[in-house]
Protein backbone atom coordinates (compact mmCIF):
# COMPACT_ATOMS: atom_id res chain seq x y z
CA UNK A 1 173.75 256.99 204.93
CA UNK A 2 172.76 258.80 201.77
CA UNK A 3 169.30 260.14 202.16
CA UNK A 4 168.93 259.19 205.72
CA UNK A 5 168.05 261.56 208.62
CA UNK A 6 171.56 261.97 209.14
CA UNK A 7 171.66 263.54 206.07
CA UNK A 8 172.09 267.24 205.82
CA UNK A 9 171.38 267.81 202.31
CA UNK A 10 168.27 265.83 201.75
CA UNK A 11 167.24 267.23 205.06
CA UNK A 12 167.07 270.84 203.65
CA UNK A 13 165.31 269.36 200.47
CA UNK A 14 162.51 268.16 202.02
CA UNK A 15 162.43 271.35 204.25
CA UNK A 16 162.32 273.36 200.97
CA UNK A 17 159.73 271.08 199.20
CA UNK A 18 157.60 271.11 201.95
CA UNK A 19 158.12 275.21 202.38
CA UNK A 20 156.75 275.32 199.17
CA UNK A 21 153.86 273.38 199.82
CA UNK A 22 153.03 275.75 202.88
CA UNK A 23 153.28 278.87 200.13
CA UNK A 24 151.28 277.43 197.83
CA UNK A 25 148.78 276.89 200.51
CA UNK A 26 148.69 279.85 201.77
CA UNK A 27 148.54 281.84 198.89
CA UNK A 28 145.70 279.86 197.51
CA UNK A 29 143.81 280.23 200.93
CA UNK A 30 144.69 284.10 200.30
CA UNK A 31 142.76 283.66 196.66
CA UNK A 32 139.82 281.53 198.66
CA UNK A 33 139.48 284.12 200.69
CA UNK A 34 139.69 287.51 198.46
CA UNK A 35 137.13 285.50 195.90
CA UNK A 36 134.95 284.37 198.66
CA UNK A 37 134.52 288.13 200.43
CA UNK A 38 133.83 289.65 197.24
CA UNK A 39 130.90 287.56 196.52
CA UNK A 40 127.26 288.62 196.31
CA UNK A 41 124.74 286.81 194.52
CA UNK A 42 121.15 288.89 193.08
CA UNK A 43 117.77 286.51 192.70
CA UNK A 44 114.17 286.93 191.26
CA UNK A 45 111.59 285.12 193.15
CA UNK A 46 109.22 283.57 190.90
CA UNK A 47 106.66 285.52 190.39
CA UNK A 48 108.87 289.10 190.11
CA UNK A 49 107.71 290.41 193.50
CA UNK A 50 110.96 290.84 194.88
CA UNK A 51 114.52 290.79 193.82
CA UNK A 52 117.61 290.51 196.70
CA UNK A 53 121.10 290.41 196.58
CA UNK A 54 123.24 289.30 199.76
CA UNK A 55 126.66 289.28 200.34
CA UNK A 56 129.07 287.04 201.13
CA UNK A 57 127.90 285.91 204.07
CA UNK A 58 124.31 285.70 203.89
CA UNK A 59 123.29 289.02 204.64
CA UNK A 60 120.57 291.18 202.67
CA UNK A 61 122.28 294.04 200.86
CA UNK A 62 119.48 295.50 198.58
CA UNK A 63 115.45 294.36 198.13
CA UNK A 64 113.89 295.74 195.11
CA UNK A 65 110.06 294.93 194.98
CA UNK A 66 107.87 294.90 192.17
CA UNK A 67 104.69 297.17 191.29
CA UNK A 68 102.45 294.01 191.29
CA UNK A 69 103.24 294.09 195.05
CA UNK A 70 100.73 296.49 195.61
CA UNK A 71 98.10 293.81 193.91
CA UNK A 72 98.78 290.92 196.13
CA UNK A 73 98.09 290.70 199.86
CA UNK A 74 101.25 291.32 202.82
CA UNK A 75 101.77 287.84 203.20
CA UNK A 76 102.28 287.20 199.75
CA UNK A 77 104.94 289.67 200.00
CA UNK A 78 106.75 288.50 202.47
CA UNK A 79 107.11 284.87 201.71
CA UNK A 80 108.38 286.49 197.66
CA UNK A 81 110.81 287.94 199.70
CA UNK A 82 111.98 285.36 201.69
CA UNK A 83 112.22 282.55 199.55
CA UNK A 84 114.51 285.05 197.22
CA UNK A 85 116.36 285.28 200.01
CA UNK A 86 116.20 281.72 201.04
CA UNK A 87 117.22 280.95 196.87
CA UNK A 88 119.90 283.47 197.20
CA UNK A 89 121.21 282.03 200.14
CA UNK A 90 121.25 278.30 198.39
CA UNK A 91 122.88 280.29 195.08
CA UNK A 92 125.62 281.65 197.58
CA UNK A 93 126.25 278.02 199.19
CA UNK A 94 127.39 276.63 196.00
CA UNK A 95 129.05 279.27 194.19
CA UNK A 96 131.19 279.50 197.53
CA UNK A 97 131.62 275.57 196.98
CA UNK A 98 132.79 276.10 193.70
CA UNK A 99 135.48 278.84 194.75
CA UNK A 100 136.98 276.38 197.39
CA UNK A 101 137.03 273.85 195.17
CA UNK A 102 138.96 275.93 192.37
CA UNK A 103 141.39 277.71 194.81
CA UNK A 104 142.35 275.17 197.18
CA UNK A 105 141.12 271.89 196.38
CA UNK A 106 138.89 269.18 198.17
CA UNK A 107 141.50 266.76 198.75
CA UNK A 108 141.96 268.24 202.24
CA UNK A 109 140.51 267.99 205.74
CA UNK A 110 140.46 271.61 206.13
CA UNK A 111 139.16 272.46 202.44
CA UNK A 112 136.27 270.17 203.16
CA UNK A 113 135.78 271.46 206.86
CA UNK A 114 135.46 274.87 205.01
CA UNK A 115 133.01 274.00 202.46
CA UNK A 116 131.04 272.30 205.40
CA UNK A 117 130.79 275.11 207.42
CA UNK A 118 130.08 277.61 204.37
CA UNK A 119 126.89 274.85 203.72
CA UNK A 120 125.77 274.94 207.20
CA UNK A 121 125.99 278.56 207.55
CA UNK A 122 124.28 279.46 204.17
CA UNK A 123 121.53 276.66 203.94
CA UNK A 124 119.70 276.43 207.29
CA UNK A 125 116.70 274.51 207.67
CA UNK A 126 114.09 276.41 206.38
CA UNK A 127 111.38 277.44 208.42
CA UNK A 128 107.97 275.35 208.66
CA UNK A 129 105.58 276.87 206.09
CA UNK A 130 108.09 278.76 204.35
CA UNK A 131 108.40 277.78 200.65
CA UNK A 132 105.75 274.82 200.74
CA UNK A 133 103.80 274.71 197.59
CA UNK A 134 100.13 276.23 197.59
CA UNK A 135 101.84 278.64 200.66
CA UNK A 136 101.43 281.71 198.24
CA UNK A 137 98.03 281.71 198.84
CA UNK A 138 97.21 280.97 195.06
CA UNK A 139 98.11 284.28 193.69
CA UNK A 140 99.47 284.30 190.10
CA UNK A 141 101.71 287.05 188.22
């Protein structure tokens, strides 16, 4: 019965082979994880009004506005600031992609479930008006 599951030996092989696949798992999800936390991601909007950087998650860490703000009307403003945001966000989505993708693959349901869930959480639908073109109420830098 050599090789068979009476067999002791090749029992403990396939134990150690697939021990090894469960480290190397594991320390690439440690990798995924370091790389993924330590991420932030700085954008321009287009006209230089505002500048944002967000973390790994989404959230605003630091706005830096422009002078020219003080040329342009609120609302103007606002919308530079949120499509930065909103660009950042999309930057963050698929950098984050990338780092799962490098660390531990895409070949697996749970790689893929975890590049899902960084897309749905960093790329939700944007908001009506938001970003439309002629919605910056035809100011110019």
């Amino acid at each position: 019965m050599d090789g068979g599951v009476l067999d002791p030996g090749g029992a403990m092989d396939r134990m150690r082979a697939w021990k090894g696949r469960i480290d190397k798992l594991a320390a690439d999800t440690k990798v995924m994880s370091d790389r993924l936390q330590d991420l932030r991601v700085t954008v321009e909007d287009d006209h230089g009004l505002a500048e944002v950087t967000v973390d790994s998650a989404g959230a605003l860490l630091d706005l830096r506005l422009g002078r020219q703000i003080q040329r342009v009307p609120p609302e103007v403003v606002a919308q530079a600031v949120m499509d930065a945001i909103r660009r950042a966000k999309e930057q963050l989505a698929e950098r984050s992609q990338e780092i799962i993708a490098e660390t531990v693959g895409t070949e697996s349901a749970a790689a893929r479930a975890i590049a899902e869930r960084v897309g749905r959480q960093l790329r939700p639908d944007p908001e009506p008006g938001w970003g439309e073109s002629g919605s910056s109420s035809g100011w110019q830098r």
